[in-house]
N, C-alpha and C. Protein backbone atom coordinates (compact mmCIF):
# COMPACT_ATOMS: atom_id res chain seq x y z
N UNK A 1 0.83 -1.19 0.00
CA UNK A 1 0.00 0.00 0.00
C UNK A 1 0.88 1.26 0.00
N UNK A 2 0.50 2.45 -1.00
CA UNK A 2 0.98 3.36 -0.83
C UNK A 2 0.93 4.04 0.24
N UNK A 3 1.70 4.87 0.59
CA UNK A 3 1.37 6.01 1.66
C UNK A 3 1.18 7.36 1.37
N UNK A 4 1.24 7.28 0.26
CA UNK A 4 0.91 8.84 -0.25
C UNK A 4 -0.43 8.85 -0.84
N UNK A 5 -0.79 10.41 -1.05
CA UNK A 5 -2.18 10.25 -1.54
C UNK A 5 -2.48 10.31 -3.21
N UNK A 6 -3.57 9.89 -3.02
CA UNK A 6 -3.74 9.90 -4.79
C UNK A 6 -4.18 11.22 -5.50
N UNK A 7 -4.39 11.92 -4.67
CA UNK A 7 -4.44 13.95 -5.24
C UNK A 7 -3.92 14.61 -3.97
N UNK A 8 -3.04 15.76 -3.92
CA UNK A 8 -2.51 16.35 -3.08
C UNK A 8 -3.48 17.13 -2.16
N UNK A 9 -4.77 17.08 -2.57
CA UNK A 9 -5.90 17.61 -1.46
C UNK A 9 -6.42 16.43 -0.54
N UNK A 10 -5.94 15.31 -0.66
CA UNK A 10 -6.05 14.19 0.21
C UNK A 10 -5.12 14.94 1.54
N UNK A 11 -4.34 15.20 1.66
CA UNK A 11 -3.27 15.90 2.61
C UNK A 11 -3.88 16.55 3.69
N UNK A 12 -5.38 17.40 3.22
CA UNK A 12 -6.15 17.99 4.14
C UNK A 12 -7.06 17.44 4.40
N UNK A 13 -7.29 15.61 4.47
CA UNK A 13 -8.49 15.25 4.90
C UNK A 13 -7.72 14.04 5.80
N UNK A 14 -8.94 13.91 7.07
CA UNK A 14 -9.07 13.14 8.34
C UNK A 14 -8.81 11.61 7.61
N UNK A 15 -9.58 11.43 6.85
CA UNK A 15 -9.37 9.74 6.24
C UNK A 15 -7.63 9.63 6.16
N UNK A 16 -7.42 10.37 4.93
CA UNK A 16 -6.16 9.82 4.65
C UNK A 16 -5.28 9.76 5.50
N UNK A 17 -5.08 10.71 7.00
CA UNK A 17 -4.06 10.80 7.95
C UNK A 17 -4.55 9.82 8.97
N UNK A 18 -5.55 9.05 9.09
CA UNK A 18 -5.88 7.83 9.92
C UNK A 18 -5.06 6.90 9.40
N UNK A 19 -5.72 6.26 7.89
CA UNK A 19 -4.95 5.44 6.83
C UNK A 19 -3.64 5.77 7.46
N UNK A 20 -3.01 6.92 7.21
CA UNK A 20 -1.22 6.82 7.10
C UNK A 20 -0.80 6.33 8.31
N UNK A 21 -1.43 7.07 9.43
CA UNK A 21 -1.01 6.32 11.04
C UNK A 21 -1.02 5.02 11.03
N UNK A 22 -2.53 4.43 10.59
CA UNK A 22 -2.45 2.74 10.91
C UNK A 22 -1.29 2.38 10.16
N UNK A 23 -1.30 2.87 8.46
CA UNK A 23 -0.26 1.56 8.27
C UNK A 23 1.34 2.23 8.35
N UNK A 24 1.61 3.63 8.97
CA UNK A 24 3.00 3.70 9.37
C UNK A 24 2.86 3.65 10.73
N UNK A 25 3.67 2.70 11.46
CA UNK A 25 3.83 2.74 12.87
C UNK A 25 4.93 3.96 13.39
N UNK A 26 5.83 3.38 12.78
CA UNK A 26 7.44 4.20 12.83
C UNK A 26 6.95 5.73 12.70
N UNK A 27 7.97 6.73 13.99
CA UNK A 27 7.75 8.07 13.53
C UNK A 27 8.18 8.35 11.81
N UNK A 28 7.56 9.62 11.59
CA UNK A 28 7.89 10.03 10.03
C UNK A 28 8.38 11.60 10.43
N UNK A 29 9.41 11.66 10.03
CA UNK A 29 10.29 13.47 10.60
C UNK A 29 10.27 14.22 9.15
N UNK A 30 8.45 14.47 8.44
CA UNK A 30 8.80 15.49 7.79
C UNK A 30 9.68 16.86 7.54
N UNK A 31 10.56 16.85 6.73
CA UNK A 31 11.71 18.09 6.71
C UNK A 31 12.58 17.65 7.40
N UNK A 32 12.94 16.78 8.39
CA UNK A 32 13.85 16.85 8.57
C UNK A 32 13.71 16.22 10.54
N UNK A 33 14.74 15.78 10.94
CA UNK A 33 14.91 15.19 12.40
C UNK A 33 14.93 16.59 12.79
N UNK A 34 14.52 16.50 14.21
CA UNK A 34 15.31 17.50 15.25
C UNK A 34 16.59 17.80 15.48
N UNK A 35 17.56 17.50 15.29
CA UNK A 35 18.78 17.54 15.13
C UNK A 35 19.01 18.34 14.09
N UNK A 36 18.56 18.47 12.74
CA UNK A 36 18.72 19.29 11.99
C UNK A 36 18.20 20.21 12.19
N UNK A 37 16.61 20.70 12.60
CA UNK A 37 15.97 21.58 12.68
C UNK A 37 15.94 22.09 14.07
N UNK A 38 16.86 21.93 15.06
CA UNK A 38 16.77 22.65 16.50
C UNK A 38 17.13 23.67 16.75
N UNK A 39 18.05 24.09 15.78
CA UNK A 39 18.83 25.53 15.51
C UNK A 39 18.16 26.31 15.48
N UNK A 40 16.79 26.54 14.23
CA UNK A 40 16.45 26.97 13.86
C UNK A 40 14.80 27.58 15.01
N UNK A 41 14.48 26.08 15.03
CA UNK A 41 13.45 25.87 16.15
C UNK A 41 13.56 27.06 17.61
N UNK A 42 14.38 26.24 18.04
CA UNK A 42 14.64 26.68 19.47
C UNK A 42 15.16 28.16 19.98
N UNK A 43 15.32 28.99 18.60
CA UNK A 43 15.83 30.54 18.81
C UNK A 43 14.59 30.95 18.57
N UNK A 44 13.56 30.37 18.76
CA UNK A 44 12.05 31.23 18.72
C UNK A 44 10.92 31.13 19.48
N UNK A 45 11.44 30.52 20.49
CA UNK A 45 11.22 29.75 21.63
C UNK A 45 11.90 29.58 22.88
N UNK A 46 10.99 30.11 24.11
CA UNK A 46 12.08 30.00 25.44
C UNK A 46 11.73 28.46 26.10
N UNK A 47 12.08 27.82 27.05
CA UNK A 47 11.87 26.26 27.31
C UNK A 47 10.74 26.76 28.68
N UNK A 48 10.74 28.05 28.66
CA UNK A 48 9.21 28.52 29.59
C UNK A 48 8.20 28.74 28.63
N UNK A 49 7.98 28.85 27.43
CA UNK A 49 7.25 28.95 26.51
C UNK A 49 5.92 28.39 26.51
N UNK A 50 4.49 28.71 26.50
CA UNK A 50 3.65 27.56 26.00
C UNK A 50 3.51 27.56 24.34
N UNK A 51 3.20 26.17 24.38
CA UNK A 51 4.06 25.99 22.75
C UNK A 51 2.77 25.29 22.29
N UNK A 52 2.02 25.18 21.32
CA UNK A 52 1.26 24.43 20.58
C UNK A 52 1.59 24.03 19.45
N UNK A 53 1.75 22.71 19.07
CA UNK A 53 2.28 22.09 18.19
C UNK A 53 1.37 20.73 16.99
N UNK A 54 1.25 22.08 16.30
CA UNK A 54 0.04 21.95 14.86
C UNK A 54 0.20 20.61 14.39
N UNK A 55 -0.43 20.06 13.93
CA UNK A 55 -0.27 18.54 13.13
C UNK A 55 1.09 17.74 13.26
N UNK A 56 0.69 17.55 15.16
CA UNK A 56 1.68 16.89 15.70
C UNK A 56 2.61 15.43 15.22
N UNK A 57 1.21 14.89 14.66
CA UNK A 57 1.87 13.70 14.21
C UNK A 57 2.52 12.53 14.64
N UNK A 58 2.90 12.08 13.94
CA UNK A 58 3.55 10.54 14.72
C UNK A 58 5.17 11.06 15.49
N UNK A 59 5.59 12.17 14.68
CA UNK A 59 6.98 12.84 15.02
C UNK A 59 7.48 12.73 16.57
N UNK A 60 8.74 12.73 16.58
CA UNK A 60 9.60 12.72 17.59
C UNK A 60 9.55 14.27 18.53
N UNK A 61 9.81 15.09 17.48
CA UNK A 61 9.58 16.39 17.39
C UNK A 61 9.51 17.22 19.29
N UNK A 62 8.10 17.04 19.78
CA UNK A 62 7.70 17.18 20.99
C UNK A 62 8.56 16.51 22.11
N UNK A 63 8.55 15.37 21.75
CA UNK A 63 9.75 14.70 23.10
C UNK A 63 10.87 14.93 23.20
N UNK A 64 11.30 15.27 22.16
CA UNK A 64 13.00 16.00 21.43
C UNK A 64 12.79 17.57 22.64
N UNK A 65 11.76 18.01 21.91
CA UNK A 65 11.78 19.57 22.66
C UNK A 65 11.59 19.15 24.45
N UNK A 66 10.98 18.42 24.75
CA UNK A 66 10.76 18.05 26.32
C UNK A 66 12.05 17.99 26.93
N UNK A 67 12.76 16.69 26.18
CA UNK A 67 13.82 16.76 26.77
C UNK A 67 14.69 17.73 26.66
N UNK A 68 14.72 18.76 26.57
CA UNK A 68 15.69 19.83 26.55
C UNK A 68 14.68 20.80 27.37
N UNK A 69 13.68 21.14 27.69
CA UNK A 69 13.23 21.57 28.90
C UNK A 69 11.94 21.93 28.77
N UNK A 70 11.62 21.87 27.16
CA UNK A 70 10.44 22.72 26.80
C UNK A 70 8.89 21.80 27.47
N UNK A 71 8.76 22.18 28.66
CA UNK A 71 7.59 21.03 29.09
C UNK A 71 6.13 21.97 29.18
N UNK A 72 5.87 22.89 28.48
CA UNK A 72 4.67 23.39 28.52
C UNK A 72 4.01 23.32 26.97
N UNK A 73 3.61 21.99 26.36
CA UNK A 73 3.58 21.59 25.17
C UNK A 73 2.39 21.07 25.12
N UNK A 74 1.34 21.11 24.27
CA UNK A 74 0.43 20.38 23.74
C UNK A 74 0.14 20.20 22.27
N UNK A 75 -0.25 18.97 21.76
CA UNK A 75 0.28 18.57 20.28
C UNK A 75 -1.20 18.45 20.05
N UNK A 76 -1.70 18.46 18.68
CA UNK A 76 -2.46 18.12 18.30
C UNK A 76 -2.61 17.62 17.02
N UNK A 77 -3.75 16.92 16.98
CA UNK A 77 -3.72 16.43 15.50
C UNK A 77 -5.28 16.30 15.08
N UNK A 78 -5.17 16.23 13.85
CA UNK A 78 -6.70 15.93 13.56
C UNK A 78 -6.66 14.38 13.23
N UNK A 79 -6.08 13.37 13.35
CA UNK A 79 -6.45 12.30 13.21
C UNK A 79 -6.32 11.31 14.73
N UNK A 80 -7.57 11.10 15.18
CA UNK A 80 -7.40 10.24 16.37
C UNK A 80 -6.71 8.97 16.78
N UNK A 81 -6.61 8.26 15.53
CA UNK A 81 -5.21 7.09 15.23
C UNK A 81 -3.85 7.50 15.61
N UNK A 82 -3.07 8.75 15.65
CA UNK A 82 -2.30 9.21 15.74
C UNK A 82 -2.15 10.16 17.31
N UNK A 83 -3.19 10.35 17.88
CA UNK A 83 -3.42 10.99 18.89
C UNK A 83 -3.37 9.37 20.07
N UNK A 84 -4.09 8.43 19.83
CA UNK A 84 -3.78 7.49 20.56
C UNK A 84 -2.74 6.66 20.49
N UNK A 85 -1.86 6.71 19.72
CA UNK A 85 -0.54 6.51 19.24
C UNK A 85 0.35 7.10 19.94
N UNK A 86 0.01 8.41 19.89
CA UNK A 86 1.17 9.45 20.52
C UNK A 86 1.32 8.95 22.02
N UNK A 87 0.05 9.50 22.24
CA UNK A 87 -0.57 9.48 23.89
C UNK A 87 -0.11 7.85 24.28
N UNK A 88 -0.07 6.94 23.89
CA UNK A 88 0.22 6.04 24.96
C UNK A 88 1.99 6.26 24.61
N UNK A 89 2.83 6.14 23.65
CA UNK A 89 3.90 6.09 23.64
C UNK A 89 4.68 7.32 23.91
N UNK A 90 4.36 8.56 24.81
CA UNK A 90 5.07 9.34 25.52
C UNK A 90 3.55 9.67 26.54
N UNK A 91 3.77 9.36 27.59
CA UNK A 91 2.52 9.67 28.26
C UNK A 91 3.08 10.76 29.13
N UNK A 92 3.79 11.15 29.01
CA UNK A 92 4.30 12.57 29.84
C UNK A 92 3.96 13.96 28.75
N UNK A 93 3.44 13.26 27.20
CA UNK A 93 3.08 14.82 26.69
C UNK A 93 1.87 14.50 26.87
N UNK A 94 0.88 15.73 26.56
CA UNK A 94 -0.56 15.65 26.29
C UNK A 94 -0.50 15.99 24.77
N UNK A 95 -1.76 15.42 24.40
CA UNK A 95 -1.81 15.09 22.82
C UNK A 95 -3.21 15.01 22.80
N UNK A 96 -4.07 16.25 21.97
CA UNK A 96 -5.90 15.74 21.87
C UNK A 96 -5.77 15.86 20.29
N UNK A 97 -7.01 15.17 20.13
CA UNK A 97 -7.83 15.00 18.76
C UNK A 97 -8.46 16.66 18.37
N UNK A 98 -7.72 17.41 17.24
CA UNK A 98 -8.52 18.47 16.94
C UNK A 98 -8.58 18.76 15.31
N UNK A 99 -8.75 19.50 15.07
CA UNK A 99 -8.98 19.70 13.43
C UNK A 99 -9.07 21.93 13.69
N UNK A 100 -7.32 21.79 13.57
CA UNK A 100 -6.81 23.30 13.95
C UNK A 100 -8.03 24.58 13.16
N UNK A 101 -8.68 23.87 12.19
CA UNK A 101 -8.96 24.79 11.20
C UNK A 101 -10.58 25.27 11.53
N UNK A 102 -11.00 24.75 12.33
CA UNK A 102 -12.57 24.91 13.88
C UNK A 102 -12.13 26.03 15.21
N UNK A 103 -12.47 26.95 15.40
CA UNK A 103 -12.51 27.47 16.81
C UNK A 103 -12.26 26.78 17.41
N UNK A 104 -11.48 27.08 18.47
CA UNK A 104 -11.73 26.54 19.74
C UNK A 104 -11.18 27.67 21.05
N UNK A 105 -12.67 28.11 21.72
CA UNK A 105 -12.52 29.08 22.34
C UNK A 105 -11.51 29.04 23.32
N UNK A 106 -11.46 27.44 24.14
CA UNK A 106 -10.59 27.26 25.54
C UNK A 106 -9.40 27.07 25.23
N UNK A 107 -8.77 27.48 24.02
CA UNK A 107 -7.30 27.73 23.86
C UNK A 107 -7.30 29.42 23.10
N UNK A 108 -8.05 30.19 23.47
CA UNK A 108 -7.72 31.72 22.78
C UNK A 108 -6.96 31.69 23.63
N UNK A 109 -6.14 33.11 22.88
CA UNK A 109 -5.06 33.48 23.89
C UNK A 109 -3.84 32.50 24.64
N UNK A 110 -3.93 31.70 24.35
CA UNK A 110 -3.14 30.45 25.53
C UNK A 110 -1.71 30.36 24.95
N UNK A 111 -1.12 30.49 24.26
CA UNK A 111 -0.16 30.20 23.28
C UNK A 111 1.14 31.52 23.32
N UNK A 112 2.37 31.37 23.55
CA UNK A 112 3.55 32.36 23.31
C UNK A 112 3.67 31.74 21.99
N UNK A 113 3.50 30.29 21.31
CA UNK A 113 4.27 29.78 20.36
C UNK A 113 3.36 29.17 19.67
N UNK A 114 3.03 28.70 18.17
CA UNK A 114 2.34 28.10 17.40
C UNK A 114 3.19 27.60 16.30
N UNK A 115 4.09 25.95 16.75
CA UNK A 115 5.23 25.60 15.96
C UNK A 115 4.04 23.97 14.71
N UNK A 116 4.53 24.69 13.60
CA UNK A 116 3.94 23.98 12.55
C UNK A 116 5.05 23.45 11.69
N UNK A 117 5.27 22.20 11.52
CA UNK A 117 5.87 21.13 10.76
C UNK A 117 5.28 20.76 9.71
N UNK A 118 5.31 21.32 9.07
CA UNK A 118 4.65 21.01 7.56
C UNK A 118 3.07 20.87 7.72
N UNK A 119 2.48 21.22 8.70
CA UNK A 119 0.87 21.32 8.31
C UNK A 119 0.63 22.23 7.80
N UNK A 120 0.77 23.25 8.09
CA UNK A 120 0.31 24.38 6.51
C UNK A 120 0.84 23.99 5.01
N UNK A 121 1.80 22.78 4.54
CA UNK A 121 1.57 22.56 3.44
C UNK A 121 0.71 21.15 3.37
N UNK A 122 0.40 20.61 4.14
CA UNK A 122 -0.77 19.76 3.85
C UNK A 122 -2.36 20.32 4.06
N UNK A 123 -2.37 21.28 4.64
CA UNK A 123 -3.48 21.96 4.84
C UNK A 123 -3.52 23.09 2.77
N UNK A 124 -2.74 23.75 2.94
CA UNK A 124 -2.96 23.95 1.19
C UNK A 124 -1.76 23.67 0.76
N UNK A 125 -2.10 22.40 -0.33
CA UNK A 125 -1.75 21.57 -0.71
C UNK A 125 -1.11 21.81 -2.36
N UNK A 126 -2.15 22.66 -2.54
CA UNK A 126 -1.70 23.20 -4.00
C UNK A 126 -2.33 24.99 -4.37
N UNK A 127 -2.94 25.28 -5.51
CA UNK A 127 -3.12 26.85 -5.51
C UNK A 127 -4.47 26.67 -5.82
N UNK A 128 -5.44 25.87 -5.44
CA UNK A 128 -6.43 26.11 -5.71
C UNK A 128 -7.09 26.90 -4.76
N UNK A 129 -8.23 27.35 -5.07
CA UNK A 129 -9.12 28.27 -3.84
C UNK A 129 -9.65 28.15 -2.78
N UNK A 130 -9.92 26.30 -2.90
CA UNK A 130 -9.94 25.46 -1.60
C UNK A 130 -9.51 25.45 -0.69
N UNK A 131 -7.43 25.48 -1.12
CA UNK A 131 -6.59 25.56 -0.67
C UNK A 131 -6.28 27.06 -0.01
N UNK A 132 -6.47 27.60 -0.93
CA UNK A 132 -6.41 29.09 0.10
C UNK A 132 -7.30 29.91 0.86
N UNK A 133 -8.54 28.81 0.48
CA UNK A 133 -9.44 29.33 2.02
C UNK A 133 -9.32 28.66 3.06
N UNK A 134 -8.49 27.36 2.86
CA UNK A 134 -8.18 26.37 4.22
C UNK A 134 -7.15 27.30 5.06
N UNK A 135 -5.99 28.22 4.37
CA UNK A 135 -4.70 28.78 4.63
C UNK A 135 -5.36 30.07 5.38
N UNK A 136 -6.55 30.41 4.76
CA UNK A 136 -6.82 31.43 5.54
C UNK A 136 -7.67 31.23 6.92
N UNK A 137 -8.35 30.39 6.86
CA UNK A 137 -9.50 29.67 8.02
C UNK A 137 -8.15 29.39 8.95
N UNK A 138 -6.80 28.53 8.51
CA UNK A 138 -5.91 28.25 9.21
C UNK A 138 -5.27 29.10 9.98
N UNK A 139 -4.98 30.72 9.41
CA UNK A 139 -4.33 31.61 10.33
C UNK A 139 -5.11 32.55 10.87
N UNK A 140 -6.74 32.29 10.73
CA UNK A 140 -7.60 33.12 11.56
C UNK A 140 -7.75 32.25 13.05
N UNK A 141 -7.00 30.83 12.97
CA UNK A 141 -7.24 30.09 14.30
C UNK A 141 -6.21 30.36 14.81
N UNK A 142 -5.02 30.40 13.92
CA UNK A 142 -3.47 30.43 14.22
C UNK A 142 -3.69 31.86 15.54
N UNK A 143 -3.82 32.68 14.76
CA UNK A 143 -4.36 34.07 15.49
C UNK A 143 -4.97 34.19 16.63
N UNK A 144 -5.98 33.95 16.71
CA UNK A 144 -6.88 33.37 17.69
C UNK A 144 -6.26 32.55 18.99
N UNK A 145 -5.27 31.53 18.99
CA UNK A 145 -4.88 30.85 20.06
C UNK A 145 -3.80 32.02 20.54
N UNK A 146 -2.67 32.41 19.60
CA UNK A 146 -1.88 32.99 20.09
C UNK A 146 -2.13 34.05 21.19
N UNK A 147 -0.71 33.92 22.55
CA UNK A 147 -1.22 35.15 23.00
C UNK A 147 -0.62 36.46 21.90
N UNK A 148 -1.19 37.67 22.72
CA UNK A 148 -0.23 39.00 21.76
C UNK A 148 1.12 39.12 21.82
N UNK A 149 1.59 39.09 20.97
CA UNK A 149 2.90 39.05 20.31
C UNK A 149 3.39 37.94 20.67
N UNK A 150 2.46 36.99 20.45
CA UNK A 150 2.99 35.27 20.08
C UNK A 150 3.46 35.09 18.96
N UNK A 151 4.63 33.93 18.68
CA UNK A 151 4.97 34.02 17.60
C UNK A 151 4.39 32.31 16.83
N UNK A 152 4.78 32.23 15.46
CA UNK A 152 4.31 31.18 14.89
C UNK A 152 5.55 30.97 13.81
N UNK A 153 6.11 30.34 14.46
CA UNK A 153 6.98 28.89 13.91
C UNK A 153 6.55 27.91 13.12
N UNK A 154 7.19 28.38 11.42
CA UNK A 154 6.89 27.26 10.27
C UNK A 154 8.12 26.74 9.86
N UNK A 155 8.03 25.47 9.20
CA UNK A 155 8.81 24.77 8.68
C UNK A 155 7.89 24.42 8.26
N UNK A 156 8.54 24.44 6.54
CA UNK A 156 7.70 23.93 5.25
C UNK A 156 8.66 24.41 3.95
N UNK A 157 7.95 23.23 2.88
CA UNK A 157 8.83 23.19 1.85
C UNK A 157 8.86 24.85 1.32
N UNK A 158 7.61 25.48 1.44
CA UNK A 158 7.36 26.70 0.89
C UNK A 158 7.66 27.03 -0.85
N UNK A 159 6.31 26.22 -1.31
CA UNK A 159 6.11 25.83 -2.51
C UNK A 159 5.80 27.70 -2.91
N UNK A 160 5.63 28.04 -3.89
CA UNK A 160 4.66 29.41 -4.99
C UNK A 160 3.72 29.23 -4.08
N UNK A 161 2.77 28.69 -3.59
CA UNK A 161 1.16 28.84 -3.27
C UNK A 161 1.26 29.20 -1.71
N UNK A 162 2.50 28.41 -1.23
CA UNK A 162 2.32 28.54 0.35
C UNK A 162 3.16 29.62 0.48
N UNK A 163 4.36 30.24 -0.18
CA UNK A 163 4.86 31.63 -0.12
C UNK A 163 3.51 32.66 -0.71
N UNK A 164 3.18 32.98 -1.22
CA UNK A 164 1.42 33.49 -1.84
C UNK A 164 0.34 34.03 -0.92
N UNK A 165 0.40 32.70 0.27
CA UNK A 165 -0.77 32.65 1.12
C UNK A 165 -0.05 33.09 2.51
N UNK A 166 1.61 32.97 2.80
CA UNK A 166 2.09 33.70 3.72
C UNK A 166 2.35 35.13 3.17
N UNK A 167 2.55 35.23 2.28
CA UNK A 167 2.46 36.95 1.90
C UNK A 167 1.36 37.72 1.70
N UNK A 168 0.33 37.03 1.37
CA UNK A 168 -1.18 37.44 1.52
C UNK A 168 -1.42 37.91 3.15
N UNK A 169 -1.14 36.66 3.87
CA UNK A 169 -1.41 36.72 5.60
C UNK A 169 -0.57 38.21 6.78
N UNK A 170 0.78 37.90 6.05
CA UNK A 170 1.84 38.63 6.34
C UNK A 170 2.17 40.11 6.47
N UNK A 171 1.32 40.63 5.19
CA UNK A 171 2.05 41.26 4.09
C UNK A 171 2.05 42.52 5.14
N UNK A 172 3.50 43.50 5.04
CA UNK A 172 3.62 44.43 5.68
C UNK A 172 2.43 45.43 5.82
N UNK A 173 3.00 46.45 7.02
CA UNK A 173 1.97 47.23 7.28
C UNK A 173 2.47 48.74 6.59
């Protein structure tokens, strides 16, 4: 069985990221291990930080950051295969079932940090309009959790569409 999807808008749906959990057990370190990406990570971020960590995934990622001190972390994911995955095999993080791109009032404000590993390029996936109303629904929540002058930490391939939709979001004042 493949593990990839059969159209790149599969990327933003609940089915296909169940599918990928059941049949990958093994973490998957989109972009890259922690080791490569800690440099980069961790200068945007204090280890007092509360940190929310977008389409947590099967990744190492969170326990990597724990052990170095960062223990005010909650991961989420929108696929519950992967949330009960997580949750029993580090039971010192917390990890819930969410779908980032829904309100959720009892995390406004809660957030210094909003670190995303490639879910904003599975969330828009390509340049369609779909895709860039998911990107926008995505950083009206992004917004929303953060406290003021929280920051939001991406890592992503940063295709034309997802540079587009961060310069759309971004764009100076």
């Amino acid at each position: 069985m493949s593990l990839l999807p059969k159209v790149s808008a599969d990327f933003s749906q609940c089915s296909y990221w169940d599918s990928f959990f059941t049949n990958r057990k093994r973490e998957f370190e989109w972009y890259g291990d922690f080791a490569t990406l800690r440099p980069w990570i961790t200068s945007y971020m204090r280890p007092s930080s509360s940190v929310l960590v977008v389409g947590a995934g099967n990744s190492n990622l969170s326990n990597d950051l724990y052990n170095l001190g960062y223990q005010n972390l909650l991961n989420v994911d929108i696929s519950e295969v992967v949330v009960r995955q997580m949750s029993k095999k580090f039971q010192h993080l917390k990890y819930v079932q969410m779908d980032i791109l829904q309100p959720h009032p009892e995390l406004k404000s809660n957030f210094d940090v909003v670190l995303d590993k490639g879910t904003l390029d599975a969330l828009v996936s390509d340049d369609s309009q779909e895709s860039r109303e998911r990107g926008k629904q995505y950083f009206t929540q992004v917004d929303n959790v953060l406290k003021p002058l929280g920051r939001y930490v991406l890592v992503s391939l940063l295709e034309p569409y997802i540079l587009q939709i961060l310069t759309e979001t971004f764009e100076p004042m």
